[in-house]
Protein backbone atom coordinates (compact mmCIF):
# COMPACT_ATOMS: atom_id res chain seq x y z
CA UNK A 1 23.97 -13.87 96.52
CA UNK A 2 25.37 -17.40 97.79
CA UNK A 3 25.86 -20.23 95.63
CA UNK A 4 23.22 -22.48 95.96
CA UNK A 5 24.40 -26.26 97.54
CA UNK A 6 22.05 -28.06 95.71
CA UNK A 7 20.66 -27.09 91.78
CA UNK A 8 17.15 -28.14 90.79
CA UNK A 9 17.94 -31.40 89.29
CA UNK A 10 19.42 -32.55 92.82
CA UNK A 11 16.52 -30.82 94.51
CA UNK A 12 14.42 -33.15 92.55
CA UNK A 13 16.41 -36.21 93.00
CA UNK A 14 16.06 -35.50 96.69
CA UNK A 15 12.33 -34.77 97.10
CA UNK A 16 12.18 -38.65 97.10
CA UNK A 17 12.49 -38.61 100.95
CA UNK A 18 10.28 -35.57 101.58
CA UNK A 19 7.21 -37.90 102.18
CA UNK A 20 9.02 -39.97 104.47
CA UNK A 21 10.16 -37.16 106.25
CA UNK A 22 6.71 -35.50 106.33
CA UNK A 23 5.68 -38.52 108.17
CA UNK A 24 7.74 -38.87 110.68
CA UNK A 25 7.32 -35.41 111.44
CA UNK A 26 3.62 -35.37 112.10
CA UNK A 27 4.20 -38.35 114.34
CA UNK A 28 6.44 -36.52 116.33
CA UNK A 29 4.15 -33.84 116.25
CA UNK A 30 1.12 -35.86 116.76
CA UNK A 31 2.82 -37.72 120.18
CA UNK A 32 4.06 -34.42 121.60
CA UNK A 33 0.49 -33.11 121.66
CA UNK A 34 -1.48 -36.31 122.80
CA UNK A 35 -0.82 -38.15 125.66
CA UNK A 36 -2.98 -42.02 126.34
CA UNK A 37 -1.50 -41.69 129.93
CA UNK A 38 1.70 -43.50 129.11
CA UNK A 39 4.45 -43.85 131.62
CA UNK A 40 6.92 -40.80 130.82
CA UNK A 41 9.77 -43.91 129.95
CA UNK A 42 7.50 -44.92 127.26
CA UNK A 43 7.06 -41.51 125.91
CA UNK A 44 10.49 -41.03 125.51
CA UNK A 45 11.60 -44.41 124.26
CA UNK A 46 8.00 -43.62 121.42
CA UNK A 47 9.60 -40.42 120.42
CA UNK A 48 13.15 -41.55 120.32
CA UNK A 49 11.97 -44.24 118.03
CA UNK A 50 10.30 -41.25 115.75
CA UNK A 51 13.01 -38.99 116.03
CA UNK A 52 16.00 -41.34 115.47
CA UNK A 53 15.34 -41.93 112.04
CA UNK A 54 14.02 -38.26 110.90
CA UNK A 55 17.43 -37.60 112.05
CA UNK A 56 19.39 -40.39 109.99
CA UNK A 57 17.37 -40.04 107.32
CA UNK A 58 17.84 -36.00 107.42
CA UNK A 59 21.57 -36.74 107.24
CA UNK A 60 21.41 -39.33 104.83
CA UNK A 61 19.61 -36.91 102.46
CA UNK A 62 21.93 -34.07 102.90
CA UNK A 63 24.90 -36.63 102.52
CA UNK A 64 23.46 -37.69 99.24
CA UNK A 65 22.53 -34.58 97.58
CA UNK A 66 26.19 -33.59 98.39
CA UNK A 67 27.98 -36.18 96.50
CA UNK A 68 25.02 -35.93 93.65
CA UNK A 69 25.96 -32.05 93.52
CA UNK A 70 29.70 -32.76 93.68
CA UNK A 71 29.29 -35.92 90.88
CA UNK A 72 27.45 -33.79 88.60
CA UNK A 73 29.78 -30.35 89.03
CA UNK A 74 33.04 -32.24 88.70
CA UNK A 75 32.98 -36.27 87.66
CA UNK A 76 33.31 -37.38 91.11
CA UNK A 77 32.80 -37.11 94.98
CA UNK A 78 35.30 -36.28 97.44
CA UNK A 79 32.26 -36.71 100.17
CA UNK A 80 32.12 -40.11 98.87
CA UNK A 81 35.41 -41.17 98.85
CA UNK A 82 36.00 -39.54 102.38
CA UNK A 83 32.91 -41.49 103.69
CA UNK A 84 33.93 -44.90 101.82
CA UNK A 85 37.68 -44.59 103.41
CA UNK A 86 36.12 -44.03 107.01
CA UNK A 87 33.68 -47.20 106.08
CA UNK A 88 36.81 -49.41 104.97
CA UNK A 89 38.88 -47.81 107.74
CA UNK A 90 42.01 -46.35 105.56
CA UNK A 91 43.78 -44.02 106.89
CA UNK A 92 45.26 -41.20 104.14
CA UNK A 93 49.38 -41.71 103.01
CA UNK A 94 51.73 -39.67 104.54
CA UNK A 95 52.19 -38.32 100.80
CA UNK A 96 48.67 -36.82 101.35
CA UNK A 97 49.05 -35.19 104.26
CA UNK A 98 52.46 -33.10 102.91
């Protein structure tokens, strides 16, 4: 069987967003089923505003319960420091790279 990405410790460190996520979902849901006879531009620009963040905040999740998973297994986070050097903008050495 695969090794799991996430143990049950970062499951539950994650479940935090579940409700949010829940949420947003049945919006979407909820707006894709009804219509108020809305112009098809404001359907859109109400489901993009729905959609948007489930999507951030699906990444941001995932991105988090990485760099828990890798903290916990190892000390530290390459995910982290990869995502704090594209923040800042550095660019590896050459003595990386070789």
């Amino acid at each position: 069987m695969a090794e799991r990405v996430f143990d049950r410790e970062t499951l539950l460190d994650l479940t935090v967003n579940v409700i949010p996520l829940g949420m947003l979902l049945f919006f979407v849901l909820l707006f894709a089923v009804t219509t108020v006879g809305s112009t098809p531009i404001a359907t859109v620009v109400s489901q993009a505003l729905l959609v948007v963040p489930f999507v951030v905040l699906t990444g941001t999740t995932y991105l988090t319960g990485r760099i828990i998973a890798e903290s916990q297994k190892t000390g530290h986070s390459e995910t982290a420091t990869a995502i704090a050097a594209f923040a800042t903008g550095e660019r590896p050495d050459a003595d990386d790279e070789a």
